[in-house]
Protein backbone atom coordinates (compact mmCIF):
# COMPACT_ATOMS: atom_id res chain seq x y z
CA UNK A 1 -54.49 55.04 -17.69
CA UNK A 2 -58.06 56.94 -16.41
CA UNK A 3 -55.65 59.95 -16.13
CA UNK A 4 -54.82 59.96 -19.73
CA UNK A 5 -58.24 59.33 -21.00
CA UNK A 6 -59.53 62.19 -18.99
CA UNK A 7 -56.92 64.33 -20.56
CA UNK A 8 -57.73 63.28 -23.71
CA UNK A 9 -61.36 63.95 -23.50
CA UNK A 10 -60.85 67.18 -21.86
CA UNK A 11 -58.83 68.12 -24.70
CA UNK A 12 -61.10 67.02 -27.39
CA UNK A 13 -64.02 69.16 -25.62
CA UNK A 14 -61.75 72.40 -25.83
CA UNK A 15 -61.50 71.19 -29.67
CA UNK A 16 -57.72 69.94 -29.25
CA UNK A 17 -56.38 66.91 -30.53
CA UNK A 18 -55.52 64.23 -28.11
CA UNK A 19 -51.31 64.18 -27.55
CA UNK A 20 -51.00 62.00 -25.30
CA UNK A 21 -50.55 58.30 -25.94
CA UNK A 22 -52.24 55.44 -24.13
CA UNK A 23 -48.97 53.99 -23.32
CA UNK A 24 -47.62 57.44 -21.45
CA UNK A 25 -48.89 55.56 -17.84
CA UNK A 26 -46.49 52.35 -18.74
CA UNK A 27 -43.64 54.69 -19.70
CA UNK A 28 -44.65 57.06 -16.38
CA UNK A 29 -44.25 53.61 -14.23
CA UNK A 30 -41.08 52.34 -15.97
CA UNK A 31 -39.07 55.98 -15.27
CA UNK A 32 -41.00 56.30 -11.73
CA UNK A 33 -39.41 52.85 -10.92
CA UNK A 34 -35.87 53.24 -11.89
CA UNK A 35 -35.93 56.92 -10.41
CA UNK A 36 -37.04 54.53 -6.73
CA UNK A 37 -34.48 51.78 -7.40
CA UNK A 38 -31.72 54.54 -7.71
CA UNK A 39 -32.88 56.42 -4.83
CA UNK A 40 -32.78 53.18 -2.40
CA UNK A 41 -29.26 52.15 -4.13
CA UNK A 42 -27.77 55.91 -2.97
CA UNK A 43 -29.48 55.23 0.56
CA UNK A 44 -27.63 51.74 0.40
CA UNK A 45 -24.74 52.74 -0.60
CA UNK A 46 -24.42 55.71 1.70
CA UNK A 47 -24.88 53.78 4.72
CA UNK A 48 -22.48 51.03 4.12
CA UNK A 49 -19.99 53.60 3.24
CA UNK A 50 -20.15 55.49 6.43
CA UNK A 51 -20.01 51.98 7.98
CA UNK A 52 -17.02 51.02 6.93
CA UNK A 53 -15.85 54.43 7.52
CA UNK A 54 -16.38 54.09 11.06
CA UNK A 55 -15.07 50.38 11.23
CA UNK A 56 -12.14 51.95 9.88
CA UNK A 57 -12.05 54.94 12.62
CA UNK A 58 -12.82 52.43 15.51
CA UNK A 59 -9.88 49.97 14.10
CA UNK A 60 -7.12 52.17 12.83
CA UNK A 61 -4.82 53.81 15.14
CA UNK A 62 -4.65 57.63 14.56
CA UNK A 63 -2.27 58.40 11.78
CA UNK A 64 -2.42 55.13 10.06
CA UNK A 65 -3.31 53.85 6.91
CA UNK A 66 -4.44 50.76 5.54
CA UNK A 67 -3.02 47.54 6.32
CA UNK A 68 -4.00 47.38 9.96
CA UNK A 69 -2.33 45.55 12.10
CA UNK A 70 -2.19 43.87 15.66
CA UNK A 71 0.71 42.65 18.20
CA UNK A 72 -0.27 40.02 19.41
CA UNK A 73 2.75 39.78 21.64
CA UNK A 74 2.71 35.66 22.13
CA UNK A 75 5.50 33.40 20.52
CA UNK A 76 4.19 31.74 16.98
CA UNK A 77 1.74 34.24 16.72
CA UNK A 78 4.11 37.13 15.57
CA UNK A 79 3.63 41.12 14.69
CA UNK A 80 1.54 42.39 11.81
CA UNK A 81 -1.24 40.18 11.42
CA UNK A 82 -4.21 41.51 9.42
CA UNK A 83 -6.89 42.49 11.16
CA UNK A 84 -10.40 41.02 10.61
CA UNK A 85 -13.46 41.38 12.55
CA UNK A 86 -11.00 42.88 15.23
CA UNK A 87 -9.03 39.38 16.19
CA UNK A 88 -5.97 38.69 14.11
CA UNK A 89 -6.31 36.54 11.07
CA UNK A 90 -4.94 32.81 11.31
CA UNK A 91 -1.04 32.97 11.10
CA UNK A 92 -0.46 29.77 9.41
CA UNK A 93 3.60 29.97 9.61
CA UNK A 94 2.77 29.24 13.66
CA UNK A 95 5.39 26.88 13.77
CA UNK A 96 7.77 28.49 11.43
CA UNK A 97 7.13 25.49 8.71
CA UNK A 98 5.11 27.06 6.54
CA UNK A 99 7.17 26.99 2.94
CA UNK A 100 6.05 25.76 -0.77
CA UNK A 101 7.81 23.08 -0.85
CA UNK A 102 6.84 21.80 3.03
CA UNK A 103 4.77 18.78 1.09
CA UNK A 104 6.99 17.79 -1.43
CA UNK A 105 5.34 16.61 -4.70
CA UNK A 106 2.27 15.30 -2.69
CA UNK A 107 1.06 18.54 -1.81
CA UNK A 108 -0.25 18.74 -5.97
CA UNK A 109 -2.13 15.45 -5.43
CA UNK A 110 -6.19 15.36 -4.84
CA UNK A 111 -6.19 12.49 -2.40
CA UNK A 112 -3.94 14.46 0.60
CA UNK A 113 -5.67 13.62 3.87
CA UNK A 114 -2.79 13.90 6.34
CA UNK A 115 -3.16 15.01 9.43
CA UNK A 116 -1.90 15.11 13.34
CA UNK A 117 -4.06 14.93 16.00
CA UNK A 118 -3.50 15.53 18.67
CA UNK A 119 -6.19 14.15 22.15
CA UNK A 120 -5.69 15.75 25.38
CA UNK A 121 -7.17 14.12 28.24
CA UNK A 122 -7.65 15.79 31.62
CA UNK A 123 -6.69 13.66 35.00
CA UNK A 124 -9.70 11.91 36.66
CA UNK A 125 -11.06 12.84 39.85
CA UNK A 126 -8.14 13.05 42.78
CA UNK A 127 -7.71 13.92 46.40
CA UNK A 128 -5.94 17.09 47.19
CA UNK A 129 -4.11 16.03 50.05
CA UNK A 130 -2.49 12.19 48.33
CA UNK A 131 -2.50 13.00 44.95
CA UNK A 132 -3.98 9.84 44.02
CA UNK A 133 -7.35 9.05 42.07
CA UNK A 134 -10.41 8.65 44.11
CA UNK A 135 -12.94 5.58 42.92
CA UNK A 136 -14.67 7.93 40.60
CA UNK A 137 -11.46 9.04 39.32
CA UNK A 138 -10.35 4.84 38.64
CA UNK A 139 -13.61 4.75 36.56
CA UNK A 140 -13.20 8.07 34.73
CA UNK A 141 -9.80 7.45 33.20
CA UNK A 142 -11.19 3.68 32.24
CA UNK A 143 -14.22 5.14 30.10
CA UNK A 144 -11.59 8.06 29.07
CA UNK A 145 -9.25 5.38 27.60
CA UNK A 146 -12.19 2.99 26.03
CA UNK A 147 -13.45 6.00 24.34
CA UNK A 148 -10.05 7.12 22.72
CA UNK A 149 -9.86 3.35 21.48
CA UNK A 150 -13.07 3.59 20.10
CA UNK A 151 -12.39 6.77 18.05
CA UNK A 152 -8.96 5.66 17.13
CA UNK A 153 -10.58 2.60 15.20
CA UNK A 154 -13.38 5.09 13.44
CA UNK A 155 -13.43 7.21 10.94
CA UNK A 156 -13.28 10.43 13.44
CA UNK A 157 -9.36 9.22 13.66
CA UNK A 158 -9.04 6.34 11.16
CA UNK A 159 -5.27 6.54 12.74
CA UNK A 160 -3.76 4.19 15.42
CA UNK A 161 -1.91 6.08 18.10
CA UNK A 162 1.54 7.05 17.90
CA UNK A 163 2.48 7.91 21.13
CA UNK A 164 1.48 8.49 24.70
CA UNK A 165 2.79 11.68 26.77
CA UNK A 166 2.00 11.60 30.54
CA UNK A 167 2.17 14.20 33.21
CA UNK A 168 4.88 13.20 36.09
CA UNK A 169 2.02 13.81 38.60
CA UNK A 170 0.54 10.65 40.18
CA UNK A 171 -3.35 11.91 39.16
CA UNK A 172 -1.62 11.76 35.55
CA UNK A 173 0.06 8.49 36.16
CA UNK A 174 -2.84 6.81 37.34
CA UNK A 175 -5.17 8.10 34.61
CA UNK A 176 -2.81 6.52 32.00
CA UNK A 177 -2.76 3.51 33.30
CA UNK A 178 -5.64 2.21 31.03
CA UNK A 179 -4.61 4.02 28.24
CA UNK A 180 -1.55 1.95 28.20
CA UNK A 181 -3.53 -1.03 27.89
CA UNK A 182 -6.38 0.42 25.53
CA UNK A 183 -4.01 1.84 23.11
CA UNK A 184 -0.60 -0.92 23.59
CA UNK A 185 1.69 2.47 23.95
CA UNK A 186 4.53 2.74 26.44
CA UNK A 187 4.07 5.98 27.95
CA UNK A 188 6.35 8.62 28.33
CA UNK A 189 6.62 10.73 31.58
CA UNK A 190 7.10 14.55 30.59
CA UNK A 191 7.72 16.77 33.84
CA UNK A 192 6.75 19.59 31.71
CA UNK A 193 3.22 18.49 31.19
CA UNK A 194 2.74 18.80 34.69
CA UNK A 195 0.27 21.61 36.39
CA UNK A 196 1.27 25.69 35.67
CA UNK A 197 -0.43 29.02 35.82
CA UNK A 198 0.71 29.51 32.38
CA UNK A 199 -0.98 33.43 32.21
CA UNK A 200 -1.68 36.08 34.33
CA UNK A 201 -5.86 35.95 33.42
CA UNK A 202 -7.06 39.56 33.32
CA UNK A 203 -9.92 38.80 35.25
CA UNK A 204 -7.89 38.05 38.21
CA UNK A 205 -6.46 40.37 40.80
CA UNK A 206 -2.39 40.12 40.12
CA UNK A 207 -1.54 40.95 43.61
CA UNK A 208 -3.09 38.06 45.20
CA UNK A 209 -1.31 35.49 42.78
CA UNK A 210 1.55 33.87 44.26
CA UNK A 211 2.39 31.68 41.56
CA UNK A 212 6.00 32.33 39.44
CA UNK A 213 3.89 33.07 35.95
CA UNK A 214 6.55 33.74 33.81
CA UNK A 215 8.40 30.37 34.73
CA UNK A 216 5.16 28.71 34.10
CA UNK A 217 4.64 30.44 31.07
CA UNK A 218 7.72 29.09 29.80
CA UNK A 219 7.05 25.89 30.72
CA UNK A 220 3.65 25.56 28.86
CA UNK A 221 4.89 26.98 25.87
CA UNK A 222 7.99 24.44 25.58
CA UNK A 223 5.60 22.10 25.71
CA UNK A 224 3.55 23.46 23.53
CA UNK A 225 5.75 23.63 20.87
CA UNK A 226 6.81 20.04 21.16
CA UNK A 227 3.72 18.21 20.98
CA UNK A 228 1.59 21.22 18.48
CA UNK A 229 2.79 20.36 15.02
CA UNK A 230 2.27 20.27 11.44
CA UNK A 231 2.22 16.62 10.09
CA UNK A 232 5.48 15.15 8.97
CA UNK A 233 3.59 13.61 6.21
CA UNK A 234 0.66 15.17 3.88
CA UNK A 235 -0.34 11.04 3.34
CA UNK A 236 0.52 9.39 6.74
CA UNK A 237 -2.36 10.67 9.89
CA UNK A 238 -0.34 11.04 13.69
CA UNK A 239 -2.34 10.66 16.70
CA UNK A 240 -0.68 11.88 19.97
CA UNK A 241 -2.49 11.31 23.17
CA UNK A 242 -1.46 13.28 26.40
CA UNK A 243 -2.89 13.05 29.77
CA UNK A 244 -2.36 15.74 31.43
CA UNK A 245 -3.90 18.71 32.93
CA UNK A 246 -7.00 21.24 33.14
CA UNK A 247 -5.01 24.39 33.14
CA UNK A 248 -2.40 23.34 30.24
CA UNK A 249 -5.58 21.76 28.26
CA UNK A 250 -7.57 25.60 28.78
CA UNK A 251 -4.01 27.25 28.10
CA UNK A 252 -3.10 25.12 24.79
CA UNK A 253 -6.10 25.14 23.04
CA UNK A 254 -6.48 29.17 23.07
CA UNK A 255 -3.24 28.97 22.43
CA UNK A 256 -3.42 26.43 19.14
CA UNK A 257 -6.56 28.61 17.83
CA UNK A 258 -4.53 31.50 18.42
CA UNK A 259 -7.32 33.10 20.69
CA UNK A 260 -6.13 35.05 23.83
CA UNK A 261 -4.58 32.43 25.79
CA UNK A 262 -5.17 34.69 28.51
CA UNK A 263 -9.00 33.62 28.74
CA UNK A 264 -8.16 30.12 30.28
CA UNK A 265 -9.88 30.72 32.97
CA UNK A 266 -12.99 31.16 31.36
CA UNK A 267 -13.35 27.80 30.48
CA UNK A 268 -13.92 24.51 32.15
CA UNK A 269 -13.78 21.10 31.19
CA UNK A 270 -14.56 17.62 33.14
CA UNK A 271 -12.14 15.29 34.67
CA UNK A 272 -11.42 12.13 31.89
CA UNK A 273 -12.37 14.75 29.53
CA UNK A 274 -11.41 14.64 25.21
CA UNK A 275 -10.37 17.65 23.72
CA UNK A 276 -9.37 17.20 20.14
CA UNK A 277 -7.46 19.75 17.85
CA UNK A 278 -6.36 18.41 14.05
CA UNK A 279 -4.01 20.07 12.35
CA UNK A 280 -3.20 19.77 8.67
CA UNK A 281 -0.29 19.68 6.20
CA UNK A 282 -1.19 23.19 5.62
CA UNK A 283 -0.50 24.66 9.05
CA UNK A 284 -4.85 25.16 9.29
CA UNK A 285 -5.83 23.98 13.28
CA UNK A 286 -9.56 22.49 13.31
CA UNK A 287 -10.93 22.31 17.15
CA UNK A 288 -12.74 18.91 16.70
CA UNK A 289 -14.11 19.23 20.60
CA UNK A 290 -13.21 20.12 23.85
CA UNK A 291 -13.88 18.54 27.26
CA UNK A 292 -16.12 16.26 25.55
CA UNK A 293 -17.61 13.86 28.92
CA UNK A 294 -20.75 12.51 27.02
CA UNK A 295 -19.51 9.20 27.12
CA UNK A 296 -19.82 9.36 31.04
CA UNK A 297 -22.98 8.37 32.94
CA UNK A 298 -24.28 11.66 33.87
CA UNK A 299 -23.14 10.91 37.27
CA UNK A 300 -19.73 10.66 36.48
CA UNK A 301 -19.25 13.60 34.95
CA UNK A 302 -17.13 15.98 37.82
CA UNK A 303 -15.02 18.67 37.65
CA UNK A 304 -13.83 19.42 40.98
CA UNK A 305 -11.01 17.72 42.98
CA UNK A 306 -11.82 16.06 46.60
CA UNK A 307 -10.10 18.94 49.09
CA UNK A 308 -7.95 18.47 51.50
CA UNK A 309 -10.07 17.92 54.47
CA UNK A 310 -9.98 20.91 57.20
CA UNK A 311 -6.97 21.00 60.25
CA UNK A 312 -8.62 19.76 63.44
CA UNK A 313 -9.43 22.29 65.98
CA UNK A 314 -7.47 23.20 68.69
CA UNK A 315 -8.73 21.07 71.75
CA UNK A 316 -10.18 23.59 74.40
CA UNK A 317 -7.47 23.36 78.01
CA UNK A 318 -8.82 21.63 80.43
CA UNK A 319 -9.71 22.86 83.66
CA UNK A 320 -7.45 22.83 86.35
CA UNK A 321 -9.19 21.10 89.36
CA UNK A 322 -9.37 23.43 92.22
């Protein structure tokens, strides 16, 4: 505004008329500020363009187009899953009963709160060499089962049980022992639930596992598919506890999120541990927790087994006497 009135008297000195109008610094500002607000939109724009450009180059094999896609390469997961932040987008046809008409007419109604639980409870505390819980281990699987009762009568499961699956191993056996009492299920001994090394880990060295992988691989995904489910109902909830294992609990629940199933061993959870997954009508998989031991005395809380204790040592000959 001082510009223009300088002008203006400048101009009336030299014996011109003023021309220019005390508004010309508002209508300066207004053109100044678009011309800015375009220039940072171009910047903007520029840079998120070559940013998905090179999201695209990092993601898209040479000689592809769009539609992106990833094996996987594990059962239930299947080919050609979109990609999305690099890890595949959530097949929800996992258990190959995903169709319209899976729900019936309940599927259209705004009160569908279905859903299966299911509550996988690692062993308590054993010794190597029997196979049988220690004290610690006795007291584990009580609070375990007391604290499975507790969340089967609130609202986190607002379901009563419908069945019990237990590992044929005796650390299993003896876990479930208060379950059966807590919950009033008859349990039902699964020989597949029992211990595997369900995937080669690819932080591991290959060559010094001697375990048969792809038998145990087989075995945890049989299993798998028998006890991870849709809900038979989109009205009725199921709640299926199984006490089983730490390597099958690690294995399954990668495996339910469809994460790399291969990172089991990256995990750890307690003995008498909770790890809950819900799924719904729908096929979606919610991870509610996992190894959740907060309902132990800090004390309590363990995760590794008593060894087997150490071979004697040879005795030393005697001396023969001379």
């Amino acid at each position: 505004k001082a510009t223009v009135s300088v002008l203006n008297w400048k101009h009336s000195q030299q014996g011109r008329t003023p021309s220019l109008p005390p508004s010309l610094p508002y209508t300066m500002r207004f053109f100044a500020t678009a011309a800015a607000r375009l220039a940072a939109g171009a910047v903007c724009g520029g840079a998120g363009a070559h940013a998905w450009c090179y999201a695209r180059e990092k993601q898209a094999p040479e000689g592809e187009g769009e539609g992106v896609t990833l094996d996987v390469g594990y059962a239930g997961v299947g080919k050609g899953v979109g990609m999305a932040w690099g890890l595949p987008r959530f097949a929800l046809d996992w258990d190959t009963r995903h169709t319209e008409d899976l729900l019936g007419e309940e599927a259209e109604e705004s009160d569908v709160r279905g859903f299966r639980s299911v509550i996988l409870v690692r062993h308590g505390q054993y010794f190597m060499e029997s196979g049988e819980l220690t004290d610690l281990g006795v007291t584990q699987a009580a609070a375990s089962a007391a604290r499975v009762a507790e969340l089967c009568d609130g609202p986190a499961l607002a379901a009563k049980p419908t069945s019990l699956l237990v590992s044929t191993a005796t650390r299993a056996r003896q876990t479930s022992e208060p379950f059966v009492e807590a919950l009033g299920l008859t349990p039902v001994y699964d020989a597949e639930l029992q211990e595997v090394f369900p995937s080669m880990p690819n932080d591991r060295d290959a060559s010094k596992v001697t375990h048969d992988i792809a038998a145990h691989h087989a075995q945890a995904e049989s299993a798998f598919r028998r006890v991870f489910r849709r809900p038979a109902s989109s009205r009725k909830n199921e709640v299926c506890v199984v006490v089983c294992h730490a390597n099958v609990i690690r294995y399954w629940t990668l495996r339910a999120m469809q994460l790399p199933p291969d990172l089991w061993t990256s995990l750890s959870i307690p003995h008498a541990s909770i790890t809950h997954i819900r799924i719904t009508p729908s096929g979606r998989v919610n991870l509610r927790c996992m190894g959740d031991a907060g309902f132990h005395p800090v004390a309590n809380v363990t995760t590794a087994n008593i060894p087997r204790p150490a071979p004697p040592a040879e005795a030393a000959p005697t001396p023969r006497a001379e």
